[in-house]
N, C-alpha and C. Protein backbone atom coordinates (compact mmCIF):
# COMPACT_ATOMS: atom_id res chain seq x y z
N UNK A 1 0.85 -1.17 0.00
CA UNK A 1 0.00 0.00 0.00
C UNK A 1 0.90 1.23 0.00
N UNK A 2 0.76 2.10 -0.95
CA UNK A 2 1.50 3.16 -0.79
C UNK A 2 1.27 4.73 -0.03
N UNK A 3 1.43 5.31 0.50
CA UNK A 3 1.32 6.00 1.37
C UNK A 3 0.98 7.41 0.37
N UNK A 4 -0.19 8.30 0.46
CA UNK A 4 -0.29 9.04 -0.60
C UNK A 4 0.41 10.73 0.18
N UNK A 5 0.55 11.27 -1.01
CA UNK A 5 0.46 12.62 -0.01
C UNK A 5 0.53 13.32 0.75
N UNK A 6 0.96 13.82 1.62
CA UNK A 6 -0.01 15.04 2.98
C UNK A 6 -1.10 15.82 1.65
N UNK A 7 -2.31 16.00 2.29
CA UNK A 7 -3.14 17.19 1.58
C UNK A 7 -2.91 18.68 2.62
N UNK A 8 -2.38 19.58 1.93
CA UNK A 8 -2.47 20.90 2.59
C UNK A 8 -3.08 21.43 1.80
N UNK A 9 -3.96 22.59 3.61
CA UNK A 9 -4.80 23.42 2.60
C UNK A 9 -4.23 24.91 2.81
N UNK A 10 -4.59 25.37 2.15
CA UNK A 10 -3.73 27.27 1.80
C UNK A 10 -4.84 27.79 1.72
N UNK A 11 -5.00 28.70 2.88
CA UNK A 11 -6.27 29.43 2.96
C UNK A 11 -5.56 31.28 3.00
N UNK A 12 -5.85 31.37 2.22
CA UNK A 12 -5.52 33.24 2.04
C UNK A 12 -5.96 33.91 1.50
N UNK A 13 -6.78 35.10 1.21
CA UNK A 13 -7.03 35.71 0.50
C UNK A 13 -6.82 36.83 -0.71
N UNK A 14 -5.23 36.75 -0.48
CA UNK A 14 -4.30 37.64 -1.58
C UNK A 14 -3.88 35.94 -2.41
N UNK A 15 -4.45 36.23 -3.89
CA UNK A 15 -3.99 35.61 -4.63
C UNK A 15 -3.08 35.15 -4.77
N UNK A 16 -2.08 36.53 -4.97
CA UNK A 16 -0.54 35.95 -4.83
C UNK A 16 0.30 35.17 -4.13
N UNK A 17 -0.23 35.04 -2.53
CA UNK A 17 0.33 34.65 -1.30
C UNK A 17 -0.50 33.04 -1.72
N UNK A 18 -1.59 32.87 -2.53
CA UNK A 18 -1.66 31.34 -2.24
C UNK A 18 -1.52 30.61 -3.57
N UNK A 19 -0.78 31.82 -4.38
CA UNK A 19 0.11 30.91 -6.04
C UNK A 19 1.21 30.51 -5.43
N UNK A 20 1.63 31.55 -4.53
CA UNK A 20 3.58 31.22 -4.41
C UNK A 20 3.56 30.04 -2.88
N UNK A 21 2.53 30.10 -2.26
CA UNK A 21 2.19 29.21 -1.16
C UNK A 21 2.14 27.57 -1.94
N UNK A 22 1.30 27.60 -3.13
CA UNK A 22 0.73 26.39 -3.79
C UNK A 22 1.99 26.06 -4.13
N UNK A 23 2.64 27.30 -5.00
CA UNK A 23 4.13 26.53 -5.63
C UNK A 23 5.14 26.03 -4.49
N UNK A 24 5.15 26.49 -3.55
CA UNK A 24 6.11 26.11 -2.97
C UNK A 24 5.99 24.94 -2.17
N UNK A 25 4.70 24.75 -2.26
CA UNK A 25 3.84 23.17 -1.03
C UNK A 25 4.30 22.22 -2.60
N UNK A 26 3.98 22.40 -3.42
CA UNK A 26 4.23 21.37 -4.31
C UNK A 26 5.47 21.08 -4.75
N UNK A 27 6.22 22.10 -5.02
CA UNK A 27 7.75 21.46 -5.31
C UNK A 27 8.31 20.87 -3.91
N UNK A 28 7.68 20.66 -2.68
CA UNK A 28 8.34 20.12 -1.39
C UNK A 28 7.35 18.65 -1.57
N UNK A 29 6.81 18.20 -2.58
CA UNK A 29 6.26 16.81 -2.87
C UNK A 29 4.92 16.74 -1.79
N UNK A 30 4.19 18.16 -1.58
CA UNK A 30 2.93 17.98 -1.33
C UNK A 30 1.71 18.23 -1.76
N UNK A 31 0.52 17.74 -1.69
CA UNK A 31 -0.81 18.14 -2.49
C UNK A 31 -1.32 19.47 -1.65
N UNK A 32 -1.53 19.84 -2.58
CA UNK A 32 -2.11 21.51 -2.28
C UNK A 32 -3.43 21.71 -2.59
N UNK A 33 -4.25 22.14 -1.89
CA UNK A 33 -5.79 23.23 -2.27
C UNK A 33 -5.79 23.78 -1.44
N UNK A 34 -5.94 25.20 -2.51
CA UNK A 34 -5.61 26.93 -2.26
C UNK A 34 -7.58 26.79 -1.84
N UNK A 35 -7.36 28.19 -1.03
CA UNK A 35 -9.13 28.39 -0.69
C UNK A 35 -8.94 30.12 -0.34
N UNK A 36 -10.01 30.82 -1.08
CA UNK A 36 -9.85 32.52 -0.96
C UNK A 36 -10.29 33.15 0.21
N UNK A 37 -10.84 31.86 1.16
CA UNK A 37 -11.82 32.48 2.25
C UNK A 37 -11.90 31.06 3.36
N UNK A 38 -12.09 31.80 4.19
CA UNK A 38 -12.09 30.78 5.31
C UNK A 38 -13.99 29.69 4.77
N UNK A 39 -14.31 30.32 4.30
CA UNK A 39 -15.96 30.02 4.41
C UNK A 39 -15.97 28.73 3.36
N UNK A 40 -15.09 29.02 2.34
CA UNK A 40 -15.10 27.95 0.83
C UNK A 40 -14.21 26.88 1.67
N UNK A 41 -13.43 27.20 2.50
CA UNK A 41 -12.66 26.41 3.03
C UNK A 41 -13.24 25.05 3.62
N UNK A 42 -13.80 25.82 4.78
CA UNK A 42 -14.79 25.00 5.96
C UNK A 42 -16.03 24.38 4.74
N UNK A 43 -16.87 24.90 3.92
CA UNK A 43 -17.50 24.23 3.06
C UNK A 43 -16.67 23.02 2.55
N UNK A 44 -15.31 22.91 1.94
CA UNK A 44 -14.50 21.90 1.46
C UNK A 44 -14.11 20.86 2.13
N UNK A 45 -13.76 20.96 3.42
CA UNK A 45 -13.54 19.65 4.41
C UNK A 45 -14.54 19.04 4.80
N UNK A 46 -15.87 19.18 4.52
CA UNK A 46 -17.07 17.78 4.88
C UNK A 46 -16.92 17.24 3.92
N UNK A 47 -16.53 17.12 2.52
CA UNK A 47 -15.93 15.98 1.92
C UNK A 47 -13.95 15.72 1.64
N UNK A 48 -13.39 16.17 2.00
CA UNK A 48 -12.18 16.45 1.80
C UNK A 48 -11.37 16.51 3.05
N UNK A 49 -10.83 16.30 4.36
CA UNK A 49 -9.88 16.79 5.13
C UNK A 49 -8.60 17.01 4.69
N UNK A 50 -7.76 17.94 4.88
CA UNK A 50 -6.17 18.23 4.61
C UNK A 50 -5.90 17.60 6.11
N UNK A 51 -4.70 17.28 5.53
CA UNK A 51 -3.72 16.37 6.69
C UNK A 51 -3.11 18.20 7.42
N UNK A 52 -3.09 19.25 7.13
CA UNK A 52 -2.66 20.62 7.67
C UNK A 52 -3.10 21.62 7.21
N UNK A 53 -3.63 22.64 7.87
CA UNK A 53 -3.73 24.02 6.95
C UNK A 53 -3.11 25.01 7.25
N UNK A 54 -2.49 25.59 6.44
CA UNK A 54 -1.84 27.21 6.29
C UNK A 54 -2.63 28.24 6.24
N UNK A 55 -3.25 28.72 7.37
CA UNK A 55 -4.34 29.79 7.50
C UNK A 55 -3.66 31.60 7.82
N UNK A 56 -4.11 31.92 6.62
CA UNK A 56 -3.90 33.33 7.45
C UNK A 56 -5.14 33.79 8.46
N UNK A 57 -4.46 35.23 8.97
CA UNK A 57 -5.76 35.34 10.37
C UNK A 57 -6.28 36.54 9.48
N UNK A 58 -5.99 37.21 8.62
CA UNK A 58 -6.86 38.58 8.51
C UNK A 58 -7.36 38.52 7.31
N UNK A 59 -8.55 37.90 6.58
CA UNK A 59 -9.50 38.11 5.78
C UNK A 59 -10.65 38.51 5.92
N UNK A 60 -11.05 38.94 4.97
CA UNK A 60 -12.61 39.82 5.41
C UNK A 60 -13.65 38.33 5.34
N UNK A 61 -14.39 38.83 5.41
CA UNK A 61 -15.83 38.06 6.09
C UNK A 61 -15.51 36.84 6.84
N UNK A 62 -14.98 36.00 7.10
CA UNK A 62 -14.35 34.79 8.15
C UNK A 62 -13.14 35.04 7.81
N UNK A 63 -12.79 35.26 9.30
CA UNK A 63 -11.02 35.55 9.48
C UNK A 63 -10.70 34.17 9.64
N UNK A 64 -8.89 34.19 10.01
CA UNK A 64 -8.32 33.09 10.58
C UNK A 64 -9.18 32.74 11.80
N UNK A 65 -9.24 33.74 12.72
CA UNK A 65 -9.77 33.07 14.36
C UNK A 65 -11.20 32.37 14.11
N UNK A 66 -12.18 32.78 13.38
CA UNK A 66 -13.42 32.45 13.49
C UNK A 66 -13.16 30.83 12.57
N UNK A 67 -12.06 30.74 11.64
CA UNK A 67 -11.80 29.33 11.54
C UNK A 67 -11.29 28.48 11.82
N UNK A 68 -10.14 28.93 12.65
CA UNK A 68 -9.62 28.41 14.07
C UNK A 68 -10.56 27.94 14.93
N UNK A 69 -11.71 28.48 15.17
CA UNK A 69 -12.82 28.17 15.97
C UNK A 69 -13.88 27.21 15.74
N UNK A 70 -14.06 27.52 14.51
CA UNK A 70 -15.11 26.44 14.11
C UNK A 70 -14.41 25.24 13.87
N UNK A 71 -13.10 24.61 13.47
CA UNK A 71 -12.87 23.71 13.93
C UNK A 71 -12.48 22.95 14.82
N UNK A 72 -11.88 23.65 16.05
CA UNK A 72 -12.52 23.45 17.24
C UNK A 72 -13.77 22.77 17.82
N UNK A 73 -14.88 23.76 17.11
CA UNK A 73 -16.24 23.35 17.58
C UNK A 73 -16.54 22.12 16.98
N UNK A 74 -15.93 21.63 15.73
CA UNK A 74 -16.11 20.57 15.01
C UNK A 74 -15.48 19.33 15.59
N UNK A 75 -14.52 19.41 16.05
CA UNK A 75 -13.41 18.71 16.72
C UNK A 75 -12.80 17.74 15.66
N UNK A 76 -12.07 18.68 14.83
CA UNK A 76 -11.24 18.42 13.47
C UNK A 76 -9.99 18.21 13.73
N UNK A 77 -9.20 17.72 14.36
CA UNK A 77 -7.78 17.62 14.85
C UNK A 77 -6.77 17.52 13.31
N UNK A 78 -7.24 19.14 13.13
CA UNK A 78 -6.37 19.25 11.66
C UNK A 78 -5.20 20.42 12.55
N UNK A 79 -3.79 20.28 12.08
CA UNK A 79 -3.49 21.12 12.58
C UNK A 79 -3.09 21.91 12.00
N UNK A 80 -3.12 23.77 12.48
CA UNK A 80 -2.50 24.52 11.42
C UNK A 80 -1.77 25.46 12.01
N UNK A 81 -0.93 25.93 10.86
CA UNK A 81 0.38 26.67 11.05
C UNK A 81 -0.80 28.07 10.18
N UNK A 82 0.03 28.72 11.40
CA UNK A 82 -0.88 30.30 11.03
C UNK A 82 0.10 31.53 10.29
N UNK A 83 -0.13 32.16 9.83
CA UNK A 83 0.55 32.84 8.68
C UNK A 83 -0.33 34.40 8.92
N UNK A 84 0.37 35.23 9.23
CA UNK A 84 -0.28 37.17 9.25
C UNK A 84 0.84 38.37 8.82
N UNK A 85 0.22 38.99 8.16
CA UNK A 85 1.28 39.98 7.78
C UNK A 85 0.54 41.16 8.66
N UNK A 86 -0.67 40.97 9.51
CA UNK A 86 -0.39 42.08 10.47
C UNK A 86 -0.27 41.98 12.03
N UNK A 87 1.07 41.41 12.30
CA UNK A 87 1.51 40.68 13.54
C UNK A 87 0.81 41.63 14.83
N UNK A 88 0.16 41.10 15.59
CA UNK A 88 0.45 42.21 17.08
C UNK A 88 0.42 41.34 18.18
N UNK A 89 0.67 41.62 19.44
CA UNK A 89 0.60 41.05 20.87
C UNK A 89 -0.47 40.36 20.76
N UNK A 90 -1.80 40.94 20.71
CA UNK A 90 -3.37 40.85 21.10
C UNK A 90 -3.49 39.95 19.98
N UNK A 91 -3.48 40.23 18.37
CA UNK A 91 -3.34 38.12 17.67
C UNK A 91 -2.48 37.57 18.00
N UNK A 92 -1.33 37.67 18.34
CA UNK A 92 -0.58 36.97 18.70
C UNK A 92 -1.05 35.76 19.90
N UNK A 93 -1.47 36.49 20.71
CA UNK A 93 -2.01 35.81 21.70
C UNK A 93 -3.44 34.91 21.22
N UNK A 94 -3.93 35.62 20.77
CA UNK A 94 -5.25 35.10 20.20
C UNK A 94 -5.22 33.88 19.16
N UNK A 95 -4.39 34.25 18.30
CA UNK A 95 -4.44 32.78 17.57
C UNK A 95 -3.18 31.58 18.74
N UNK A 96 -2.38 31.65 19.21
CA UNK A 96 -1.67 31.11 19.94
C UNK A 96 -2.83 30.32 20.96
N UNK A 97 -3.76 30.96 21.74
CA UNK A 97 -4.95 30.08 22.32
C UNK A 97 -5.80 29.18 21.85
N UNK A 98 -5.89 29.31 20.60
CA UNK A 98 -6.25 28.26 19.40
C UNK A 98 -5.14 27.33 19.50
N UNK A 99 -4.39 27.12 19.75
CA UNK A 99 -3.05 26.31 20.03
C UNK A 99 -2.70 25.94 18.48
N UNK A 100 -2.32 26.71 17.89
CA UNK A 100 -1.73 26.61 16.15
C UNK A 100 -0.45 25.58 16.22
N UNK A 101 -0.03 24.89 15.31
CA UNK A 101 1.56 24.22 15.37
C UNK A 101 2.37 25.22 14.84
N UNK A 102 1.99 26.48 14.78
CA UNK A 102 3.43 27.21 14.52
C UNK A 102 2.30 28.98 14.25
N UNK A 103 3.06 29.76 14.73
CA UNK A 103 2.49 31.05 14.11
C UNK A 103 3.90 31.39 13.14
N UNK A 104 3.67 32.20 12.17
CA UNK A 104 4.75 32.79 11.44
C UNK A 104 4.01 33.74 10.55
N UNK A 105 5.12 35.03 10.64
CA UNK A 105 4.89 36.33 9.99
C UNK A 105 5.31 36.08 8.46
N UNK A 106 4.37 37.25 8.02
CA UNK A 106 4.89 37.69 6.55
C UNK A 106 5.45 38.47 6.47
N UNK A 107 6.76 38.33 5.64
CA UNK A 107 6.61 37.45 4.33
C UNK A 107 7.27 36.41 5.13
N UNK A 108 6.73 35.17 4.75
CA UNK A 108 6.86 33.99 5.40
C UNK A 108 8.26 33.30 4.64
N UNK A 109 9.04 32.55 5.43
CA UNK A 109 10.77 32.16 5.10
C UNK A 109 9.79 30.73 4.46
N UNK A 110 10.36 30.43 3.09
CA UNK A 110 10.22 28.66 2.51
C UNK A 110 10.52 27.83 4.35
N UNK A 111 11.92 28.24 4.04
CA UNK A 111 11.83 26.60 4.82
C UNK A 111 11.20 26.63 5.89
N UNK A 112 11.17 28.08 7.04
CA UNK A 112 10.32 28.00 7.89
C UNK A 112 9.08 27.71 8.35
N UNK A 113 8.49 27.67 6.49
CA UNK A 113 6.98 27.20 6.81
C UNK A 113 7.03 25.58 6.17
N UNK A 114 7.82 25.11 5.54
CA UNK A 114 7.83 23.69 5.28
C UNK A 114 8.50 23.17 6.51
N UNK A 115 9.30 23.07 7.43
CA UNK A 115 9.64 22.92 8.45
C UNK A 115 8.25 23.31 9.51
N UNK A 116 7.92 24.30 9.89
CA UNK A 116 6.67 24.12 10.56
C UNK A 116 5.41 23.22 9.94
N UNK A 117 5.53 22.82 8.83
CA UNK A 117 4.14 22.00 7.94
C UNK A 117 5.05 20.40 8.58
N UNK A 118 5.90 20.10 8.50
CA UNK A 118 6.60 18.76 8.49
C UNK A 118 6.26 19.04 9.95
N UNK A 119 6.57 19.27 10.90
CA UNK A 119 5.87 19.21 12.35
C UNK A 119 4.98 18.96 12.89
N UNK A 120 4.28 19.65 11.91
CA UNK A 120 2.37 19.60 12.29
C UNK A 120 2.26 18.63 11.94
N UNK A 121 2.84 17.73 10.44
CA UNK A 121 2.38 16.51 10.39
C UNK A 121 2.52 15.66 10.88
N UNK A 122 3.94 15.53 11.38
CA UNK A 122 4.64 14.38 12.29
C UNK A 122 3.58 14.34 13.69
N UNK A 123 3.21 15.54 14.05
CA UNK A 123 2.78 15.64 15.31
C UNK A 123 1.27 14.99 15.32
N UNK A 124 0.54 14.52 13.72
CA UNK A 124 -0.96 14.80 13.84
C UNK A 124 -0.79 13.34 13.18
N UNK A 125 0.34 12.38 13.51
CA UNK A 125 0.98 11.11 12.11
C UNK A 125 -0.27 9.86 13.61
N UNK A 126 -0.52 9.07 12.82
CA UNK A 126 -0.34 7.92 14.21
C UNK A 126 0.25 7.54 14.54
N UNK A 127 0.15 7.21 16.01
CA UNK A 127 1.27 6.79 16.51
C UNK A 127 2.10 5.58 16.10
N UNK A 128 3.33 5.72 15.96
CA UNK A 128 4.23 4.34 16.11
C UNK A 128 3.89 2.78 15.29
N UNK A 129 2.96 3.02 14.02
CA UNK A 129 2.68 2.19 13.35
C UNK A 129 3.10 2.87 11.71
N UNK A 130 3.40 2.92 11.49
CA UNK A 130 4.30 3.33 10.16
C UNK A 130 4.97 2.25 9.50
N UNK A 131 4.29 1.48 8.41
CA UNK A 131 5.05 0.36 7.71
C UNK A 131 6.23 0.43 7.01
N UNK A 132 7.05 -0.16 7.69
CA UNK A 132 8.34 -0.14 5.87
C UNK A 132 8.26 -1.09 5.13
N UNK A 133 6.95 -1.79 4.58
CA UNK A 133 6.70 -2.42 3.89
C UNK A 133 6.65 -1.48 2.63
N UNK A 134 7.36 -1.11 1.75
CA UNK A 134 7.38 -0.15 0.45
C UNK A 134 8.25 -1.00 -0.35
N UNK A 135 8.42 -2.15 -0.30
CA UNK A 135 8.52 -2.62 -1.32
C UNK A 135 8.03 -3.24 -1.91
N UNK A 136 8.45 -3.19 -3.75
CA UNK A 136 7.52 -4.26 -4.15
C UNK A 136 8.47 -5.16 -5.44
């Protein structure tokens, strides 16, 4: 059986931030779906879960926190690495109580956020059953 993927999802609402997000999740050998809004997002995971999501916190009509929250309320043990280009104490703190696997500012470093995505996954992997049966 071969082991497919991580699915990450890229939730942002500047275009640009989730072309160069997509390109860069995929040349690191992962599946990507980009989402413009927290709302198309949360609509997409009752058939779909991502193994992580890359959420920013400041979009208009559902921010990061209010989707931070609702999966929470869902009890989605997806984990995500949070992404803001308008850093302060008060989100800081705020998405951090959401307990994120990583906060990081924009403009966001490659490896820092593939290094925080490889975390979240390891951290969200099951436990201690991992086959090395890959051959064939």
């Amino acid at each position: 059986m071969s082991k497919a993927k991580p699915l990450i999802a890229v939730v942002d609402d500047e275009e640009s931030i989730r072309k160069a997000l997509t390109r860069l999740l995929r040349s690191a050998g992962l599946d990507v779906e980009a989402f413009p809004s927290g709302v198309e997002f949360l609509q997409a995971i009752v058939t779909r879960r991502p193994d992580c999501v890359v959420l920013d916190l400041h979009m208009p009509f559902m921010n990061g926190f209010a989707v931070q929250a609702r999966l929470a309320e869902c009890s989605l043990p997806v984990p995500v690495v949070i992404i803001t280009g308008h850093d302060s104490t008060e989100s800081r703190n705020r998405a951090l109580a959401g307990r994120p696997a990583a906060y990081l500012r924009k403009p966001v470093n490659d490896q820092a956020l593939l290094d925080a995505i490889e975390l979240a996954l390891s951290h969200n992997a099951p436990p201690a059953s991992q086959s090395e049966n890959s051959e064939h």
